[in-house]
Protein backbone atom coordinates (compact mmCIF):
# COMPACT_ATOMS: atom_id res chain seq x y z
CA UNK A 1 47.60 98.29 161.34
CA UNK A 2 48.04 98.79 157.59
CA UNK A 3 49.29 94.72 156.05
CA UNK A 4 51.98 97.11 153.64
CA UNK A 5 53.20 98.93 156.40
CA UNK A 6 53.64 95.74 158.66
CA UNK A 7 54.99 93.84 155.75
CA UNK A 8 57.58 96.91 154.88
CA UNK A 9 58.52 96.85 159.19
CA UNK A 10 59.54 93.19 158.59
CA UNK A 11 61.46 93.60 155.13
CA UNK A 12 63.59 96.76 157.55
CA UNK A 13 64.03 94.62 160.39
CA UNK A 14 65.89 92.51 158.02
CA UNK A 15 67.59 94.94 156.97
CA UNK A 16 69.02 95.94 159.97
CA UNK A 17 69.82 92.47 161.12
CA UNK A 18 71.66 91.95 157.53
CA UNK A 19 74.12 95.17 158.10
CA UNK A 20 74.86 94.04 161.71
CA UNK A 21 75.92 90.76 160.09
CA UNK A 22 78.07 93.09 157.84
CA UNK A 23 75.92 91.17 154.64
CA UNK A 24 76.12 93.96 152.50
CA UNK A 25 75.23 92.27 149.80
CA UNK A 26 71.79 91.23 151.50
CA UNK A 27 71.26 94.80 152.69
CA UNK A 28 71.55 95.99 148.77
CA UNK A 29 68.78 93.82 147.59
CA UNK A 30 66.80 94.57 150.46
CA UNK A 31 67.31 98.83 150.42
CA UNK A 32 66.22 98.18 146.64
CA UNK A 33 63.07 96.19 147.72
CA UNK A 34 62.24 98.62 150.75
CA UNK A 35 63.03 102.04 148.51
CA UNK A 36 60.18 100.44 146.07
CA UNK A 37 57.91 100.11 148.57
CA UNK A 38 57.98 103.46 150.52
CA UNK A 39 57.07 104.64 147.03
CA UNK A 40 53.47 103.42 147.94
CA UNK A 41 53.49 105.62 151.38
CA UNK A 42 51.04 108.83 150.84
CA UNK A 43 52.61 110.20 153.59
CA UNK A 44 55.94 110.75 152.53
CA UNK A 45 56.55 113.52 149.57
CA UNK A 46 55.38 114.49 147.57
CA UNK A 47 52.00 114.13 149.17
CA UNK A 48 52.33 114.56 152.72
CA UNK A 49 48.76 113.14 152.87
CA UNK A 50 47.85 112.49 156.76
CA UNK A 51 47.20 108.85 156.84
CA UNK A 52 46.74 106.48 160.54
CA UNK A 53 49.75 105.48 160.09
CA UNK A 54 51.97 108.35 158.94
CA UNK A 55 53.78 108.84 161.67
CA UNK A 56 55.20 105.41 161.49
CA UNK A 57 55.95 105.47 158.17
CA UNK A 58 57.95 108.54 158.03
CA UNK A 59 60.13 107.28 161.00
CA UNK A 60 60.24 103.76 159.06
CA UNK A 61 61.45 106.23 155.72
CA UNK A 62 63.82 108.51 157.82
CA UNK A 63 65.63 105.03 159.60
CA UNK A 64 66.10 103.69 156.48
CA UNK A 65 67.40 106.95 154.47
CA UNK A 66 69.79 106.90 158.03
CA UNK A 67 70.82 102.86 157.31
CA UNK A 68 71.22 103.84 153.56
CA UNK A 69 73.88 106.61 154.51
CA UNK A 70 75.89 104.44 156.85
CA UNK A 71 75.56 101.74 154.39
CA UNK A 72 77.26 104.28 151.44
CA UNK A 73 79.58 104.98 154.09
CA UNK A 74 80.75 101.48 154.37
CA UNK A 75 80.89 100.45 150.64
CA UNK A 76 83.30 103.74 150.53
CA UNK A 77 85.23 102.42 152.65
CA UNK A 78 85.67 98.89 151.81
CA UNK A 79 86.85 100.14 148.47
CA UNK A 80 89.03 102.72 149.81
CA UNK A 81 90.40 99.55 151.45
CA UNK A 82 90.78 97.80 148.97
CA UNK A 83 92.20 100.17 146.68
CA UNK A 84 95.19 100.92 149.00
CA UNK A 85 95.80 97.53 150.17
CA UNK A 86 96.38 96.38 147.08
CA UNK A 87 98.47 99.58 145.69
CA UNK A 88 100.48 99.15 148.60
CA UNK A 89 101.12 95.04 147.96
CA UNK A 90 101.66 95.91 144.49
CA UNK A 91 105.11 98.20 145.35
CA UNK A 92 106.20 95.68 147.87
CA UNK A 93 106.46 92.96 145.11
CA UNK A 94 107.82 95.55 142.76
CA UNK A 95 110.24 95.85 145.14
CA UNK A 96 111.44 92.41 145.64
CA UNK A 97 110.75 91.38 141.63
CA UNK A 98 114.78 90.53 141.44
CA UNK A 99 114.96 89.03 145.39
CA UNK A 100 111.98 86.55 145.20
């Protein structure tokens, strides 16, 4: 087996084990570190080159475009959260300026 595409396996599988720990801010630095290194795959575009381990390394690239999505997803969230939980605290002490 290929050392970059065993190395890149490892840096994923942390990955994944960050965003079930909800550590987004691990699973940033890590996308960013595994995004740079698919770059080095032939076998993803724009080469398409048939390598031993292509197979492997396009389910590796298509797993990790999936983690990336639910990871937007999240981050979307969390400030949609935010956003409203604090517009909505805001008007409640707006409201109660003069009782508190």
């Amino acid at each position: 087996m290929d050392p970059k595409f065993t190395e890149v396996s490892q840096v994923f599988q942390l990955f994944k084990a960050a965003f079930v720990r909800k550590d987004f801010d691990t699973c940033i630095k890590l996308l960013s570190q595994l995004k740079v290194t698919l770059t080095e795959f032939k076998s993803l575009p724009p080469l398409f080159e048939e390598t031993p381990n292509a197979i492997q390394e396009r389910t590796l690239a298509s797993n990790n475009n999936l983690l990336l999505y639910l990871i937007t997803l999240v981050a979307i969230f969390i400030t949609f959260f935010e956003f409203s939980f604090f517009s909505s605290n805001n008007c409640n002490l707006i409201n109660y300026r003069g009782h508190i």
